[in-house]
PDB file of N, CA and C in Angstrom:
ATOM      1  N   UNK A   1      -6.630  30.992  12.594  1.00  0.00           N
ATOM      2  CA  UNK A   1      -5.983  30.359  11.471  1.00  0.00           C
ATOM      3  C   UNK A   1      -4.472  30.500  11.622  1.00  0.00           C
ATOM      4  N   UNK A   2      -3.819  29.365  11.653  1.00  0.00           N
ATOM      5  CA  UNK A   2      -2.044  29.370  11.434  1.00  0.00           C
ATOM      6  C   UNK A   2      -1.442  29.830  10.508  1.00  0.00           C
ATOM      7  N   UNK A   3      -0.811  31.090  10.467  1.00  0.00           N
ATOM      8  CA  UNK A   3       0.117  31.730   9.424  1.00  0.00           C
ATOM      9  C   UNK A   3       0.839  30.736   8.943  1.00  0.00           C
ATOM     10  N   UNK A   4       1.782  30.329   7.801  1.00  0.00           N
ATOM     11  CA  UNK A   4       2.574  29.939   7.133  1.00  0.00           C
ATOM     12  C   UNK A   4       3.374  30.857   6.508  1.00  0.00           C
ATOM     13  N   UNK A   5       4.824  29.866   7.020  1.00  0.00           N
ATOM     14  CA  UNK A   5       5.947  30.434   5.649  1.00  0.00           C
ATOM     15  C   UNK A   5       6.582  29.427   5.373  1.00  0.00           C
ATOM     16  N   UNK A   6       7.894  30.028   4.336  1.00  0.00           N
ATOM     17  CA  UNK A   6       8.397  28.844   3.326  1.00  0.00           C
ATOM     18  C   UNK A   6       9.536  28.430   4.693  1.00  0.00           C
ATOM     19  N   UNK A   7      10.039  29.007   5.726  1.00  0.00           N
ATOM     20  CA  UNK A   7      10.912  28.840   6.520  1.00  0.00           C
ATOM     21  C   UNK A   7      10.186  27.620   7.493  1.00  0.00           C
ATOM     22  N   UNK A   8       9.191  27.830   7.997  1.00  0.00           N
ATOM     23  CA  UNK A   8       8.571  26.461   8.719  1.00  0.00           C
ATOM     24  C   UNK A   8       7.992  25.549   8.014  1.00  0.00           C
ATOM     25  N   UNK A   9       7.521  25.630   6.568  1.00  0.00           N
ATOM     26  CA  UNK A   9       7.567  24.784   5.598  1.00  0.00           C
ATOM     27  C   UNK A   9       8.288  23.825   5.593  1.00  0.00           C
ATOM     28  N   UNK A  10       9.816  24.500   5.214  1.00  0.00           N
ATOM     29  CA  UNK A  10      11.016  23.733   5.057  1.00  0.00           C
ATOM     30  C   UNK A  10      11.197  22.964   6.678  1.00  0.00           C
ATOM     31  N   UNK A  11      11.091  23.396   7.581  1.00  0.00           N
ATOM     32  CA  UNK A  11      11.179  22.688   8.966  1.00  0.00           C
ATOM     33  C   UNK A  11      10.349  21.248   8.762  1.00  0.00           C
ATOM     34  N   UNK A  12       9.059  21.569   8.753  1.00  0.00           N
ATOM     35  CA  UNK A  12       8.095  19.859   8.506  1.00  0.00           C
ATOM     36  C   UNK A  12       8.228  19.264   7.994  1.00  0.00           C
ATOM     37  N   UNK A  13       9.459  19.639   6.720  1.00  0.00           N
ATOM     38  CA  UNK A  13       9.264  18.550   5.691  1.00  0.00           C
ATOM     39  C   UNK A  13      11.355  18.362   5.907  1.00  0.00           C
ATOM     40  N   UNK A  14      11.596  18.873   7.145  1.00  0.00           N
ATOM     41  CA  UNK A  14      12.775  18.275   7.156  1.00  0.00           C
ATOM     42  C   UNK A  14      14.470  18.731   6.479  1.00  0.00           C
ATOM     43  N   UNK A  15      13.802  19.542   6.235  1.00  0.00           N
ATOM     44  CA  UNK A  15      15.192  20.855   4.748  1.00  0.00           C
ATOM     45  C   UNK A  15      15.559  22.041   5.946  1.00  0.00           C
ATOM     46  N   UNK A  16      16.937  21.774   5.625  1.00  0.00           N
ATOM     47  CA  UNK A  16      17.788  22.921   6.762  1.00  0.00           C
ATOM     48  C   UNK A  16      17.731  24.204   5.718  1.00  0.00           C
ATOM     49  N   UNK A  17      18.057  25.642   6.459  1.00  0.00           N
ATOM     50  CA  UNK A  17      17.724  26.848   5.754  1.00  0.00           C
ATOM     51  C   UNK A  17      18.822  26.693   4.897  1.00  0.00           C
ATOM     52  N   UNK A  18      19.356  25.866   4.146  1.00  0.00           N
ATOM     53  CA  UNK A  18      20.006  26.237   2.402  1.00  0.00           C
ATOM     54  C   UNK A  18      18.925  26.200   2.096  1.00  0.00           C
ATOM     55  N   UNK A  19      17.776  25.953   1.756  1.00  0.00           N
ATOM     56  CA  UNK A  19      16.607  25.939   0.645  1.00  0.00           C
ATOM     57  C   UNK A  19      16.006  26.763   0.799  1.00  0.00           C
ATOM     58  N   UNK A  20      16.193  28.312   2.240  1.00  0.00           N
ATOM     59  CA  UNK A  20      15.798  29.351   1.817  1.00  0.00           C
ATOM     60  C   UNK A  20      16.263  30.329   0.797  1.00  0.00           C
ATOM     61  N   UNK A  21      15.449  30.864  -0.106  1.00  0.00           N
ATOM     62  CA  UNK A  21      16.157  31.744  -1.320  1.00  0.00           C
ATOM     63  C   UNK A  21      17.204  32.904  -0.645  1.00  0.00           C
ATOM     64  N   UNK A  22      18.050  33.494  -1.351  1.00  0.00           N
ATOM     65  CA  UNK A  22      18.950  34.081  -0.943  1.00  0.00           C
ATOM     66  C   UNK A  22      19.239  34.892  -2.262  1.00  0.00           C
ATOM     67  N   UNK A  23      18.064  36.407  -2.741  1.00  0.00           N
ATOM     68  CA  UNK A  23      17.987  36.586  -3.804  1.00  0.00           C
ATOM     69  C   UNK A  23      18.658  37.939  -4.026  1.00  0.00           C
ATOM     70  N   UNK A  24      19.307  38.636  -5.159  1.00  0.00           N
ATOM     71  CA  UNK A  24      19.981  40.205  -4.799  1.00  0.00           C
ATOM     72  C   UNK A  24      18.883  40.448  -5.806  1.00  0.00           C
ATOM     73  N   UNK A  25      19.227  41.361  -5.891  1.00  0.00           N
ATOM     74  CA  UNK A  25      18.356  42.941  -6.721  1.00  0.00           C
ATOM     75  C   UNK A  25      18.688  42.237  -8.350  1.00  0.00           C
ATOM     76  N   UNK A  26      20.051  41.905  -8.461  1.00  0.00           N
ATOM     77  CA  UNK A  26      20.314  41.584  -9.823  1.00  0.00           C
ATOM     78  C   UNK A  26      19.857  40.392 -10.227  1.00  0.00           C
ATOM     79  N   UNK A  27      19.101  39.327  -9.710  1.00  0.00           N
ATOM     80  CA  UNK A  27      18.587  37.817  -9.813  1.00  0.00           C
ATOM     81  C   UNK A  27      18.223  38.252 -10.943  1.00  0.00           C
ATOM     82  N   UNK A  28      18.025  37.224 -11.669  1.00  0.00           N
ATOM     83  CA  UNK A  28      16.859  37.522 -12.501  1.00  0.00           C
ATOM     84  C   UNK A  28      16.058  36.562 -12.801  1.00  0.00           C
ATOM     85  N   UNK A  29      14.710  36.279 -13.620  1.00  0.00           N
ATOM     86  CA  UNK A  29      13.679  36.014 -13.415  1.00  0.00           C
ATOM     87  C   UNK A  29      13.878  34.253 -13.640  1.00  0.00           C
ATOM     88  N   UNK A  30      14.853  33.848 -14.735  1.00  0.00           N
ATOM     89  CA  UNK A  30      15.268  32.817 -14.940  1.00  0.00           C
ATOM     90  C   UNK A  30      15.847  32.433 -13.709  1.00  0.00           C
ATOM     91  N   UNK A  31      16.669  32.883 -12.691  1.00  0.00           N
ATOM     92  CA  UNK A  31      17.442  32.171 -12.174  1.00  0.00           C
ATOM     93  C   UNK A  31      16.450  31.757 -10.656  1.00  0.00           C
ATOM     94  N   UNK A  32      15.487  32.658 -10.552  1.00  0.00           N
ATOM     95  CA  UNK A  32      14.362  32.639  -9.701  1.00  0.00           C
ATOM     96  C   UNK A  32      13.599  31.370  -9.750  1.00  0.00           C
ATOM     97  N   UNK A  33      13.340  30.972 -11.274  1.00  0.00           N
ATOM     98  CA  UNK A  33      12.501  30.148 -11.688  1.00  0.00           C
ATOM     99  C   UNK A  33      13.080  28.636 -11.438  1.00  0.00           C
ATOM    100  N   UNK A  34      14.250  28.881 -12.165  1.00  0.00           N
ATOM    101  CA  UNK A  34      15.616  27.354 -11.986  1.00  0.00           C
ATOM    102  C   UNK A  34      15.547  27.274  -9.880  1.00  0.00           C
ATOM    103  N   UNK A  35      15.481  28.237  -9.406  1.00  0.00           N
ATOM    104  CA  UNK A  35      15.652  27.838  -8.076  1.00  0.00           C
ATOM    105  C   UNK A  35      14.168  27.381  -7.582  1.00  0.00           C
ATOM    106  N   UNK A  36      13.262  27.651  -7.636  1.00  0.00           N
ATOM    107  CA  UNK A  36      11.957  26.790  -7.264  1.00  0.00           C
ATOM    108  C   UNK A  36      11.654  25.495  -7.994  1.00  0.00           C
ATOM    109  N   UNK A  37      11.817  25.570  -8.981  1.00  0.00           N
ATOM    110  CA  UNK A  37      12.005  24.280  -9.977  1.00  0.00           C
ATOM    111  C   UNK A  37      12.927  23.146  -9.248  1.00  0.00           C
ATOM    112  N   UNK A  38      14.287  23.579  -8.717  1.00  0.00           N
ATOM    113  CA  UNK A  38      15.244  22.691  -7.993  1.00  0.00           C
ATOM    114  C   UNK A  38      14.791  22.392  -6.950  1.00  0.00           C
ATOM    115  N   UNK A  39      14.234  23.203  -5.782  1.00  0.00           N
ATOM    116  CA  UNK A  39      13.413  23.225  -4.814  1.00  0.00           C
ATOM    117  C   UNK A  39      12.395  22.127  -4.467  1.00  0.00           C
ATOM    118  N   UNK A  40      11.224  22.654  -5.799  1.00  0.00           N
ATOM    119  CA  UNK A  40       9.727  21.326  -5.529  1.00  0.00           C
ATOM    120  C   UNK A  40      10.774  20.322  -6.091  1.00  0.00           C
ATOM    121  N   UNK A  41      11.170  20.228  -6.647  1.00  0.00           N
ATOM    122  CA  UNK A  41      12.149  18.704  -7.102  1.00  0.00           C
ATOM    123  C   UNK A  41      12.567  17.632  -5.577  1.00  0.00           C
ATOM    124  N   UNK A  42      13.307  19.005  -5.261  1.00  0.00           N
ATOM    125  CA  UNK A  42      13.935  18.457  -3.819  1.00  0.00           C
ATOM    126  C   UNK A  42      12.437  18.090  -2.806  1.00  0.00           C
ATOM    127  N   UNK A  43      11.691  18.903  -2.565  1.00  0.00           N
ATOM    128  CA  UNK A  43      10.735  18.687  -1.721  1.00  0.00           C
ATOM    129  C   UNK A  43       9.845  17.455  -2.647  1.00  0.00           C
ATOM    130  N   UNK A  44       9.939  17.431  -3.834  1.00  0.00           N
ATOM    131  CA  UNK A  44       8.755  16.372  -3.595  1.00  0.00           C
ATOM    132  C   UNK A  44       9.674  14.725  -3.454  1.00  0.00           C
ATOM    133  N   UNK A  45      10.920  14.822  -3.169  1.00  0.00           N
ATOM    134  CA  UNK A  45      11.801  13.661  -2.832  1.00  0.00           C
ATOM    135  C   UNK A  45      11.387  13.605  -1.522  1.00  0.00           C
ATOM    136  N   UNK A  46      11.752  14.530  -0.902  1.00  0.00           N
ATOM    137  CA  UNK A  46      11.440  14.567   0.851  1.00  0.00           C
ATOM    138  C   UNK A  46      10.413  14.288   1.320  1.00  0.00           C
ATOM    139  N   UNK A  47       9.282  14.898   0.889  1.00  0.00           N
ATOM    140  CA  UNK A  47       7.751  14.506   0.774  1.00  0.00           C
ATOM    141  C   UNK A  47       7.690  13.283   0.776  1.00  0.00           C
ATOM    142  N   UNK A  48       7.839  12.326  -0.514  1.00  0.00           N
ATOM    143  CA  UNK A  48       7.549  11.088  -0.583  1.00  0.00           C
ATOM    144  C   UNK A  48       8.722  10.214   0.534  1.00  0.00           C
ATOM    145  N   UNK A  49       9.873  10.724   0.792  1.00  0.00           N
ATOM    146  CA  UNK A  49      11.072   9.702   1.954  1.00  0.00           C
ATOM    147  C   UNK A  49      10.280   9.657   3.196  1.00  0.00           C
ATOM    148  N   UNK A  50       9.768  11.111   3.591  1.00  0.00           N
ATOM    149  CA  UNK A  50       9.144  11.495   5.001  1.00  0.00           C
ATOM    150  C   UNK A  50       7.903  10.394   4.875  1.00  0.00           C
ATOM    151  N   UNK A  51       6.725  10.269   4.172  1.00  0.00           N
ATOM    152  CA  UNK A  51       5.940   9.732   4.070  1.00  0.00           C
ATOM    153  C   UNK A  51       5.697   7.945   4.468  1.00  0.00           C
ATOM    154  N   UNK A  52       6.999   7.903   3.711  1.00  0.00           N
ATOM    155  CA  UNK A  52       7.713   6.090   3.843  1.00  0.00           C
ATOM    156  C   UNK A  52       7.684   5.715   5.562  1.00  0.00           C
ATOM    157  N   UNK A  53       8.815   7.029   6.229  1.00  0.00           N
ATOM    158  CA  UNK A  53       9.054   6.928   7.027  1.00  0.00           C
ATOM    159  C   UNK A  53       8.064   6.927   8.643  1.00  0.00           C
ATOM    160  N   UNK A  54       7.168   8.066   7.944  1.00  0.00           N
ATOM    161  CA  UNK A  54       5.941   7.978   9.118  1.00  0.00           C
ATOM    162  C   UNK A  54       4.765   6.971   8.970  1.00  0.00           C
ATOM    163  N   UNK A  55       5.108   6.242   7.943  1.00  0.00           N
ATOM    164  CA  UNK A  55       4.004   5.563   7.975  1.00  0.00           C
ATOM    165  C   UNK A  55       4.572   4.516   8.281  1.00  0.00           C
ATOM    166  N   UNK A  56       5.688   3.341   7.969  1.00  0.00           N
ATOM    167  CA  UNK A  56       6.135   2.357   8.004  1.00  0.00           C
ATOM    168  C   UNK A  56       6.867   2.614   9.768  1.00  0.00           C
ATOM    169  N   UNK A  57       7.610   2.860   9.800  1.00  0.00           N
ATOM    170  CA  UNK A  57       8.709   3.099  10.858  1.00  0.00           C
ATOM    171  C   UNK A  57       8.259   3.398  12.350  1.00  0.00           C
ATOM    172  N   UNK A  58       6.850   4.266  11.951  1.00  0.00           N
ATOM    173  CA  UNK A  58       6.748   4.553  13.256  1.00  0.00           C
ATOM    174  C   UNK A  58       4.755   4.380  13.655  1.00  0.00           C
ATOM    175  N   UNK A  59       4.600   3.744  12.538  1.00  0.00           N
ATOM    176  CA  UNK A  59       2.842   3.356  12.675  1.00  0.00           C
ATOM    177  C   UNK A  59       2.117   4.352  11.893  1.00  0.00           C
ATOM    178  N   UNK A  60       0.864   4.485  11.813  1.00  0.00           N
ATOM    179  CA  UNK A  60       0.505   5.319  10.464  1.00  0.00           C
ATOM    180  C   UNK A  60       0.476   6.701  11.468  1.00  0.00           C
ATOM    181  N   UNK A  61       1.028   7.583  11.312  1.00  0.00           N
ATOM    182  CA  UNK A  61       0.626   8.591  11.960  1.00  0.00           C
ATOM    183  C   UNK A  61       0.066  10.239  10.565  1.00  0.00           C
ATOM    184  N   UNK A  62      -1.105   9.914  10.771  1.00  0.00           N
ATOM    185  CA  UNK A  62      -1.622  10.533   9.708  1.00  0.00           C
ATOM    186  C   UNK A  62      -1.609  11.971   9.917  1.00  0.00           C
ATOM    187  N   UNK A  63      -1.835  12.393  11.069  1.00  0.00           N
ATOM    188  CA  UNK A  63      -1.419  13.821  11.445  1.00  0.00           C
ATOM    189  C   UNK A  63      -0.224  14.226  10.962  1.00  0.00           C
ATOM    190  N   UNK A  64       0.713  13.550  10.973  1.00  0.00           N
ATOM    191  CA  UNK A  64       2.013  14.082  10.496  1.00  0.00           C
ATOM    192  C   UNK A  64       2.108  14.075   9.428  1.00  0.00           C
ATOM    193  N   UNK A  65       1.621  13.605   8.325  1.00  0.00           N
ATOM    194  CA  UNK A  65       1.612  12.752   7.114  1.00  0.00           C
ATOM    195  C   UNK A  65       1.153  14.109   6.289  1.00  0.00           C
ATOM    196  N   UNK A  66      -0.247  14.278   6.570  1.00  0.00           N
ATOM    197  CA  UNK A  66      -1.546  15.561   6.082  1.00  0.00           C
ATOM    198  C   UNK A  66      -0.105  16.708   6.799  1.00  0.00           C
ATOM    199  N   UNK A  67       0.342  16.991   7.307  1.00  0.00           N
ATOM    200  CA  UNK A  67       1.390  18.612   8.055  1.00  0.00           C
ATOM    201  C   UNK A  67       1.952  18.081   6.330  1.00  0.00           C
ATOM    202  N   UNK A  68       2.941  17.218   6.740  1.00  0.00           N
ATOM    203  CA  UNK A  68       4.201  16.689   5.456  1.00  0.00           C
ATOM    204  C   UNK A  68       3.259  17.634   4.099  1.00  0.00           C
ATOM    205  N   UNK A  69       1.844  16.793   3.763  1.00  0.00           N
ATOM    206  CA  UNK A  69       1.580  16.910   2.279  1.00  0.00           C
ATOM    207  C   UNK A  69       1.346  18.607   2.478  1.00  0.00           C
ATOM    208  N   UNK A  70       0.215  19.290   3.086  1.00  0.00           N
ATOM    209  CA  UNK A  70       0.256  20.413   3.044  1.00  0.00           C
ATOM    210  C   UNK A  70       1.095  21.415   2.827  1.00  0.00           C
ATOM    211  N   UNK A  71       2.542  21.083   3.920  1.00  0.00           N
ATOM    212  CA  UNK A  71       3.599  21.947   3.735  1.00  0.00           C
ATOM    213  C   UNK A  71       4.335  21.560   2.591  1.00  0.00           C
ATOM    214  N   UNK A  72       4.377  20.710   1.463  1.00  0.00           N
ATOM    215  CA  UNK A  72       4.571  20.451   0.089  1.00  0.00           C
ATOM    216  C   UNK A  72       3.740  21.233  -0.912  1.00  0.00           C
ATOM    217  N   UNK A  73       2.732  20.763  -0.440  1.00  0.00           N
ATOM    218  CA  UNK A  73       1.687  21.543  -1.666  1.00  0.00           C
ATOM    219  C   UNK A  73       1.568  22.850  -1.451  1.00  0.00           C
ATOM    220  N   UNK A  74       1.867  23.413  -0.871  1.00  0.00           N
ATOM    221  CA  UNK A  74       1.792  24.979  -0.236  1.00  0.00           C
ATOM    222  C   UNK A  74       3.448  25.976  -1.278  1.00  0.00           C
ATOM    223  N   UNK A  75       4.509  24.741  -1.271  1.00  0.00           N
ATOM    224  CA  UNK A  75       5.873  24.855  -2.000  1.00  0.00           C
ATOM    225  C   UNK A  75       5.491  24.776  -3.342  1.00  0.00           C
ATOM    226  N   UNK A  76       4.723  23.959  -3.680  1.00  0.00           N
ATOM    227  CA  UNK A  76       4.254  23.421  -5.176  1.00  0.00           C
ATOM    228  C   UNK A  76       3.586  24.661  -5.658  1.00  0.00           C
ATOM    229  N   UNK A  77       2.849  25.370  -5.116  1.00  0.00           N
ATOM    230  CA  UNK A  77       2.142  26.515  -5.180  1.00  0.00           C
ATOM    231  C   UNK A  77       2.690  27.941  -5.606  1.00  0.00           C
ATOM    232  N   UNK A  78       4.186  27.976  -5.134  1.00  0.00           N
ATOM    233  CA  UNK A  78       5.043  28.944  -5.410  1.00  0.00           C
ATOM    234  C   UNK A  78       4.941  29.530  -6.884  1.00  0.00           C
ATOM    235  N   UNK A  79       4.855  30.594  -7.131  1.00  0.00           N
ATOM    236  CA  UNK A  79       5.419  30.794  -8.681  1.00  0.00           C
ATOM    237  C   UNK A  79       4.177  30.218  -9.618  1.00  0.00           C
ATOM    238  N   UNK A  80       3.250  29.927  -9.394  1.00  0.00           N
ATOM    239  CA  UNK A  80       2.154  29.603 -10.031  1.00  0.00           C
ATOM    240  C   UNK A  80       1.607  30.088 -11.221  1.00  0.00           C
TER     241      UNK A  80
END
């Protein structure tokens, strides 16, 4: 079975490491929350651009498509 993280997450779906968290001791729980909230926002834009793009642009390539949704829904999952 393939380990996952939010760092190769962000790779498949195309997001350079600003969208890894970058949290101190003093965060607090609100500002934790506002940053995943901004996050799936951002990813589910990317999600649906990437999607456009592998399917129209370059023929249906569904393998890539199912990586894209997984490594979304896996983000969506965060903080649950």
């Amino acid at each position: 079975m393939k380990t996952h993280s939010l760092k190769n997450d962000l790779r498949i779906l195309e997001l350079g490491n600003e969208f890894l968290p970058r949290f101190s001791k003093d965060t607090t729980e609100d500002q934790v929350n506002n940053f995943l909230s901004d996050l799936k926002e951002t990813v589910r834009e990317q999600r649906n651009s990437l999607i456009i793009k592998y399917h129209d642009k370059m023929g249906s390539n569904d393998e890539k498509i199912k990586e894209i949704n997984a490594a979304a829904e896996r983000i969506f999952e965060l903080n649950r």
